[in-house]
C-alpha atoms as a PDB file:
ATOM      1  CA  UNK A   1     118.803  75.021 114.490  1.00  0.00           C
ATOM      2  CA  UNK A   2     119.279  75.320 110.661  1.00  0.00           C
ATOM      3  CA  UNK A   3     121.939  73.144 109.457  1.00  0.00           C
ATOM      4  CA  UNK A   4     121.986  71.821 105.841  1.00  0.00           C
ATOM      5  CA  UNK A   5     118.096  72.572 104.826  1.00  0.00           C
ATOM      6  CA  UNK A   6     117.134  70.474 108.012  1.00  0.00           C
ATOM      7  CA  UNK A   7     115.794  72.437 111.308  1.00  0.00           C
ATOM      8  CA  UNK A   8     116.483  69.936 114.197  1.00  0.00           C
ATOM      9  CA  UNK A   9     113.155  71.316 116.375  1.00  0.00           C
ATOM     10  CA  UNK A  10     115.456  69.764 120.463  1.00  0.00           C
ATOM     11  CA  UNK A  11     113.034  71.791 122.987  1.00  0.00           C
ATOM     12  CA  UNK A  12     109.434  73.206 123.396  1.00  0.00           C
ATOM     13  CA  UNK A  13     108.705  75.061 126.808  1.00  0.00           C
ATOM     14  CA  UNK A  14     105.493  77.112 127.519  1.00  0.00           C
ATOM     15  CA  UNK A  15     105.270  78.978 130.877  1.00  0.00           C
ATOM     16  CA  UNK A  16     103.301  77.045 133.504  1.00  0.00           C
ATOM     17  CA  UNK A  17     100.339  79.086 133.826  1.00  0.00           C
ATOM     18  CA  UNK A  18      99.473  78.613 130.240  1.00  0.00           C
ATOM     19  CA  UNK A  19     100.326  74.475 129.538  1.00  0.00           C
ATOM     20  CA  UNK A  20      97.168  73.179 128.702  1.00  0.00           C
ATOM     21  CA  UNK A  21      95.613  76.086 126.286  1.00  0.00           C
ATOM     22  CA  UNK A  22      96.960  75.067 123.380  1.00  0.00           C
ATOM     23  CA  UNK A  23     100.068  77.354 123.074  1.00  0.00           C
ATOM     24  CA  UNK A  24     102.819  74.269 122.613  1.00  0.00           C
ATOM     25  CA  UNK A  25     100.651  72.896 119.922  1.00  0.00           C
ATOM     26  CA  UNK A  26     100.564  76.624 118.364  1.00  0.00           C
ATOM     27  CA  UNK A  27     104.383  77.182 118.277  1.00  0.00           C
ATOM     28  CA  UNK A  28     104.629  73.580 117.144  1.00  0.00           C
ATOM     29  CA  UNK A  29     102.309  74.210 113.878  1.00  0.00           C
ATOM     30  CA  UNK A  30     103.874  77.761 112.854  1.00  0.00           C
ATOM     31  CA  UNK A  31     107.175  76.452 113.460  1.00  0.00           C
ATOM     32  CA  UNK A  32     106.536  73.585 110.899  1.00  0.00           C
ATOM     33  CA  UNK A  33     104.633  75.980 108.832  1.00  0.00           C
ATOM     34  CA  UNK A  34     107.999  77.851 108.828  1.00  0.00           C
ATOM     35  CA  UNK A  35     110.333  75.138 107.822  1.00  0.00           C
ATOM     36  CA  UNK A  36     107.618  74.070 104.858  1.00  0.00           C
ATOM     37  CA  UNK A  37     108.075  77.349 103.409  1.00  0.00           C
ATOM     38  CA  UNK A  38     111.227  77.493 104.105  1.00  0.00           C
ATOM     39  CA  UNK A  39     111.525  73.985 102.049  1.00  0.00           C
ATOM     40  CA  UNK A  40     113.444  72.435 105.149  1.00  0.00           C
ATOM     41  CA  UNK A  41     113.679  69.043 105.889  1.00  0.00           C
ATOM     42  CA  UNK A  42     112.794  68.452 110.091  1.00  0.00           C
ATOM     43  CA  UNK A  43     114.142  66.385 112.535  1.00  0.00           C
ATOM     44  CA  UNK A  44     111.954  66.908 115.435  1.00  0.00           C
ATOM     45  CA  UNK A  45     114.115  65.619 118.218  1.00  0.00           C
ATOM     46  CA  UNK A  46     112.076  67.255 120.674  1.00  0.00           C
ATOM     47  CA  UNK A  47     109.516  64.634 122.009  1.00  0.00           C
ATOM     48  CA  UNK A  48     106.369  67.276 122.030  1.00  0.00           C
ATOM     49  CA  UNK A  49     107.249  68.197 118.228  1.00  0.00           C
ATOM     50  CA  UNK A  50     107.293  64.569 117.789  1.00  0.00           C
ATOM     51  CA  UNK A  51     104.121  64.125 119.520  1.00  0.00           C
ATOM     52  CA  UNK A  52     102.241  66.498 117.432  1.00  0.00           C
ATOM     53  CA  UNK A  53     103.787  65.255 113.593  1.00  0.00           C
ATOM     54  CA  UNK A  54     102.189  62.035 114.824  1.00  0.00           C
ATOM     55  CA  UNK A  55      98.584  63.718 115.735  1.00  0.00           C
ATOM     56  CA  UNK A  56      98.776  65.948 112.788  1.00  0.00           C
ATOM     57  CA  UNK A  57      99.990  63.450 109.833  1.00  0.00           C
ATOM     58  CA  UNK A  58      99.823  66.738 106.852  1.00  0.00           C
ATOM     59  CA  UNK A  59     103.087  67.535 108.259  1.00  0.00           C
ATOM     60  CA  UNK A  60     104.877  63.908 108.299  1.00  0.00           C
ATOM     61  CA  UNK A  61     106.104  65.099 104.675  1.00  0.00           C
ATOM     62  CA  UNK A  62     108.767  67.750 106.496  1.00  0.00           C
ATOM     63  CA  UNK A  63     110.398  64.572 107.715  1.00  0.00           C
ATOM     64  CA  UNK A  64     113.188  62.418 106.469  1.00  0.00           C
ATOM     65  CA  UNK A  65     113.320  58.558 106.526  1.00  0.00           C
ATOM     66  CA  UNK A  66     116.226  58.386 108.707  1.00  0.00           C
ATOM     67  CA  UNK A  67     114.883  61.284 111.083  1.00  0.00           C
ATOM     68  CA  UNK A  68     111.519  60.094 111.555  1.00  0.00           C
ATOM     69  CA  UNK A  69     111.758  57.835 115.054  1.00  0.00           C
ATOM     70  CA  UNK A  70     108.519  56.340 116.696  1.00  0.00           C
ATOM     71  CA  UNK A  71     106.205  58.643 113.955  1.00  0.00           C
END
């Protein structure tokens, strides 16, 4: 959801058979990709999105001050 140059990333679901092969972490990195060229500002309200801007600190940038809980 686009609102205001910010992308609020709420949900990430894979299928079941294929949790576990990388394919969260995949949608997770092109969607950031996407917002960086996109020059968006994220809010990544979705707790695996969340979960990944932590592991993956080159994308902590995309984030505002006030939208950046537990990273």
């Amino acid at each position: 959801m686009n609102r205001g140059g910010r992308v609020n990333f709420i949900h990430t679901e894979v299928p079941a058979g294929l949790e576990g092969h990388g394919v969260g972490s995949l949608l997770a990195r092109t969607a950031l990709d996407d917002a960086r060229a996109r020059q968006l500002r994220v809010v990544p309200s979705c707790p695996f999105v969340r979960g990944y801007i932590r592991r993956h600190p080159e994308h902590r940038g995309l984030v505002t001050g006030q939208d950046s809980p537990e990273l």
